[in-house]
PDB file of N, CA and C in Angstrom:
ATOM      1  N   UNK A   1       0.836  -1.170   0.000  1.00  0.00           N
ATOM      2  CA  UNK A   1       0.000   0.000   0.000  1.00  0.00           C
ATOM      3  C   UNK A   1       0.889   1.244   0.000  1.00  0.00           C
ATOM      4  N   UNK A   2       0.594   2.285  -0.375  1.00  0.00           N
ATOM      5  CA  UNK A   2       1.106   3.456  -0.821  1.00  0.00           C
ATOM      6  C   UNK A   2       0.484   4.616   0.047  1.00  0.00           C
ATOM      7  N   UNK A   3       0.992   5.607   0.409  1.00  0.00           N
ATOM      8  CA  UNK A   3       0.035   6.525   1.272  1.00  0.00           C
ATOM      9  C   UNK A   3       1.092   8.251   0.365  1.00  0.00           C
ATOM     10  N   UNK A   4       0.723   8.599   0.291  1.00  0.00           N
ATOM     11  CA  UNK A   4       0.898   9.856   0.219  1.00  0.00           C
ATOM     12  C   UNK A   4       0.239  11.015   1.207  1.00  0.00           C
ATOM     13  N   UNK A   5       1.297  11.973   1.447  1.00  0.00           N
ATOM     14  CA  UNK A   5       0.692  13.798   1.846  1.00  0.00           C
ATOM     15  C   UNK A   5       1.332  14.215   2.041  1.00  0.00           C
ATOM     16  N   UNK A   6       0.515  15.426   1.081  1.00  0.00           N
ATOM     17  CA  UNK A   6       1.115  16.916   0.765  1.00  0.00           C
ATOM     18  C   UNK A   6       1.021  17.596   2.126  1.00  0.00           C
ATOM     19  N   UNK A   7       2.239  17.538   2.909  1.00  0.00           N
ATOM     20  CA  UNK A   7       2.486  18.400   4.746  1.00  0.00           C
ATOM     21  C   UNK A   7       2.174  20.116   3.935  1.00  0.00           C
ATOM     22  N   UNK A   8       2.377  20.315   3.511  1.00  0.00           N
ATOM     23  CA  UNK A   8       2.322  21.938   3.052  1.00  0.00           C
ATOM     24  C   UNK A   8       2.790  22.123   1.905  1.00  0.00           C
ATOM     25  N   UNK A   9       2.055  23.323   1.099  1.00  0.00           N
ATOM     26  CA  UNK A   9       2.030  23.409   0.121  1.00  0.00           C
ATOM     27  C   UNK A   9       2.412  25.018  -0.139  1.00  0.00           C
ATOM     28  N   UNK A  10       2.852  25.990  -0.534  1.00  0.00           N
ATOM     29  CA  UNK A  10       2.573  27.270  -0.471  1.00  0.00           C
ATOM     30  C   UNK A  10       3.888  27.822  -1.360  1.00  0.00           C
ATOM     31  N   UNK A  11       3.967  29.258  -1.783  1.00  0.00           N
ATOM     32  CA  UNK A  11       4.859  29.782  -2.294  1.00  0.00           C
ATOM     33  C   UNK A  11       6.116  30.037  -1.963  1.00  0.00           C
ATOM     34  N   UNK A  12       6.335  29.572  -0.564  1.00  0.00           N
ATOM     35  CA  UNK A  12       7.580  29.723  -0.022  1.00  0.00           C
ATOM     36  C   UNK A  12       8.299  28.134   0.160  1.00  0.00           C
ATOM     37  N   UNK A  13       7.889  27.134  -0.501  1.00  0.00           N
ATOM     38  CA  UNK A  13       7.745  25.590  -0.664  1.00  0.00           C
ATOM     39  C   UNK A  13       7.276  24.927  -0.462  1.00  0.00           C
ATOM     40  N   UNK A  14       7.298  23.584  -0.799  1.00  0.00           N
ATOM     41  CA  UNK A  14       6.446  22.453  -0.550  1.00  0.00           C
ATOM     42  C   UNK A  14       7.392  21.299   0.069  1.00  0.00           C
ATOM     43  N   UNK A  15       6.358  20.624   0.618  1.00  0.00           N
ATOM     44  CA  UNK A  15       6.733  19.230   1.636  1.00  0.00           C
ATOM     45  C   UNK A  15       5.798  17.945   1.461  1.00  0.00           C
ATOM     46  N   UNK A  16       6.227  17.076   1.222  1.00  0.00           N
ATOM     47  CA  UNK A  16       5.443  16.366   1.216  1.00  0.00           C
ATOM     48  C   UNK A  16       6.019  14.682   1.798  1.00  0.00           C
ATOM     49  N   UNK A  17       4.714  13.868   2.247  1.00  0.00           N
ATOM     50  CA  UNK A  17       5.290  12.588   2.834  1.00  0.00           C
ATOM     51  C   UNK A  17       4.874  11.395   1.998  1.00  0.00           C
ATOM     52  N   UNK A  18       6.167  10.775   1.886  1.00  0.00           N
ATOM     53  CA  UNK A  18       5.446   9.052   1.120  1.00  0.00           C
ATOM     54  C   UNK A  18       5.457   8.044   1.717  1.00  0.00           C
ATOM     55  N   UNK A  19       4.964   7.058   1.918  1.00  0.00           N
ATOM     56  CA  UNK A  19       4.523   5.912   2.771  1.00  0.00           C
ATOM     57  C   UNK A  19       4.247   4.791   2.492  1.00  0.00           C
ATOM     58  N   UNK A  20       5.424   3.790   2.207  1.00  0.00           N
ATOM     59  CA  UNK A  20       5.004   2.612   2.066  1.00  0.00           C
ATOM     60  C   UNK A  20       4.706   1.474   3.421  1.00  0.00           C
ATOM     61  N   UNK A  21       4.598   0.265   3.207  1.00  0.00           N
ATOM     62  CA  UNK A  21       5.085  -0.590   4.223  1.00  0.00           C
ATOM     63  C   UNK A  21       6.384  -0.371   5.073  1.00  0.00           C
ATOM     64  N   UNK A  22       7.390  -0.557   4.143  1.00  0.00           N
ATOM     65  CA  UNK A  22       8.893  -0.493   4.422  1.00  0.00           C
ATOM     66  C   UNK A  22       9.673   0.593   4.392  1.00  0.00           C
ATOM     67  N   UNK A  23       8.936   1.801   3.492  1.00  0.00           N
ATOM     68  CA  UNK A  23       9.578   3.183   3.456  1.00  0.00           C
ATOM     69  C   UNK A  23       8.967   4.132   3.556  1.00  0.00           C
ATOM     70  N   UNK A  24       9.844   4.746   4.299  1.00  0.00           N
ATOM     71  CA  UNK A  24       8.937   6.564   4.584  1.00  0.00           C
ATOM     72  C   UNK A  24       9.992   7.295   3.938  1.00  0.00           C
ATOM     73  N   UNK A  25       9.241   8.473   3.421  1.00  0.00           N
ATOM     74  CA  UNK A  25       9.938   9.241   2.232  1.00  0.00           C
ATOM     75  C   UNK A  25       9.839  10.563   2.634  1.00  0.00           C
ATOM     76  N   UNK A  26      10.336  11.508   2.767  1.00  0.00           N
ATOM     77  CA  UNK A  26      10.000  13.361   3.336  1.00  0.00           C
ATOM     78  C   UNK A  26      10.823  13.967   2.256  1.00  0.00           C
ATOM     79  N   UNK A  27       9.913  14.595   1.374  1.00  0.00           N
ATOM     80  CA  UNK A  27      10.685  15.459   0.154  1.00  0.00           C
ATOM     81  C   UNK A  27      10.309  16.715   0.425  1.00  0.00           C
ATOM     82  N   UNK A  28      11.054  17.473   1.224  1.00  0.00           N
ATOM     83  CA  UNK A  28      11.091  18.909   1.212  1.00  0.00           C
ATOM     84  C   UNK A  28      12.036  19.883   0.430  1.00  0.00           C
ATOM     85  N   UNK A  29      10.899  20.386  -0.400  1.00  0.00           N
ATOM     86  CA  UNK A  29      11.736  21.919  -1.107  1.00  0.00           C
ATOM     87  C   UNK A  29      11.663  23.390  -0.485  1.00  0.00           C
ATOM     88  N   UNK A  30      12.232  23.208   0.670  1.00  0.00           N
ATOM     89  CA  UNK A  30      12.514  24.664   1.230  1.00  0.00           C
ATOM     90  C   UNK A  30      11.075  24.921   2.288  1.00  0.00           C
ATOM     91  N   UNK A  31      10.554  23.988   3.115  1.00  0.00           N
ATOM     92  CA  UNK A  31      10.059  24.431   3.863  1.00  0.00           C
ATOM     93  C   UNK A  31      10.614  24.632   5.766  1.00  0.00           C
ATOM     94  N   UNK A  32      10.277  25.059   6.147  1.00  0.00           N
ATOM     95  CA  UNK A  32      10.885  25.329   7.732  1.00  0.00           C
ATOM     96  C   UNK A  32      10.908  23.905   7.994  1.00  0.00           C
ATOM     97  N   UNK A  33      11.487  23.701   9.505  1.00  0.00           N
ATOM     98  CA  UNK A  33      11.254  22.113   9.876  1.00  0.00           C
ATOM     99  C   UNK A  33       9.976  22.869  11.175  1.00  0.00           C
ATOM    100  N   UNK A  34       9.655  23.554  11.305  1.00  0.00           N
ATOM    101  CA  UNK A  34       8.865  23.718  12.228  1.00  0.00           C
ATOM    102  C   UNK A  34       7.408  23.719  11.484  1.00  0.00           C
ATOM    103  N   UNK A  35       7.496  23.934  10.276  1.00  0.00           N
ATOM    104  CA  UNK A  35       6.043  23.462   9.264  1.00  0.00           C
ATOM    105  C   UNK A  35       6.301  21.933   8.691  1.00  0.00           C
ATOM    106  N   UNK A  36       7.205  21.541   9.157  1.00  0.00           N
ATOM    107  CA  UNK A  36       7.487  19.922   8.553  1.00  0.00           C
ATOM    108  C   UNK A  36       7.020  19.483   9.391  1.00  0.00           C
ATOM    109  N   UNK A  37       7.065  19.580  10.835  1.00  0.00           N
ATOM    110  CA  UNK A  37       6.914  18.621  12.057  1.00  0.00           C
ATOM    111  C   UNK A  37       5.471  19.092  12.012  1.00  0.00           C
ATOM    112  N   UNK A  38       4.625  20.150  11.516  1.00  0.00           N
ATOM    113  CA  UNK A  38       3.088  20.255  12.413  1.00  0.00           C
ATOM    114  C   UNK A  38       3.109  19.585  11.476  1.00  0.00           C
ATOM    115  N   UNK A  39       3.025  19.459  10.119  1.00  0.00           N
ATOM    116  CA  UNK A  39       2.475  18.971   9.072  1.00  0.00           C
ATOM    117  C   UNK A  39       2.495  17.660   9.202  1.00  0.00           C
ATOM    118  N   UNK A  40       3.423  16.407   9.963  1.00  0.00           N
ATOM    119  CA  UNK A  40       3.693  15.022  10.520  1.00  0.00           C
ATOM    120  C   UNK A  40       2.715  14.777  11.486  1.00  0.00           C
ATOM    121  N   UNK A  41       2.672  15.801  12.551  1.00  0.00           N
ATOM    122  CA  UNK A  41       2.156  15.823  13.655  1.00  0.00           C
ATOM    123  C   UNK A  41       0.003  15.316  13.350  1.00  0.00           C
ATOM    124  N   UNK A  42      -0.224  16.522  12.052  1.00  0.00           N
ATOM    125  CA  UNK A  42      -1.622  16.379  11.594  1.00  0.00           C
ATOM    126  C   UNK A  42      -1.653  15.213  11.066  1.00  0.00           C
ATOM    127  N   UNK A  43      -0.477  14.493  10.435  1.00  0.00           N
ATOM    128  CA  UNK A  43      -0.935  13.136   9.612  1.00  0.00           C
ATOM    129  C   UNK A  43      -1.901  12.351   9.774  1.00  0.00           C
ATOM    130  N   UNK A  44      -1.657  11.582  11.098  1.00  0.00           N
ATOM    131  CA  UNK A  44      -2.189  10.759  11.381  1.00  0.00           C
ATOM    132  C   UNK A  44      -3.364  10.932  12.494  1.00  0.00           C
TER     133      UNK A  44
END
């Protein structure tokens, strides 16, 4: 199974999380880590 989310999205960058069984993925282009972590935090 596959999970995707977009943690934030906006003009100052994007973040996003991928989710397999076996791998977790965090592709951030230039967002804070303090909008990375709420954005983890809302995931689930």
């Amino acid at each position: 199974m596959l999970n995707f989310c977009s943690l934030y999205s906006g003009s100052s960058g994007n973040c996003s999380f991928i989710e397999t069984e076996h791998t977790k993925l965090l592709v951030d282009a230039g967002v804070s880590l303090k909008k990375i972590e709420e954005g983890l935090r809302n995931y689930k």
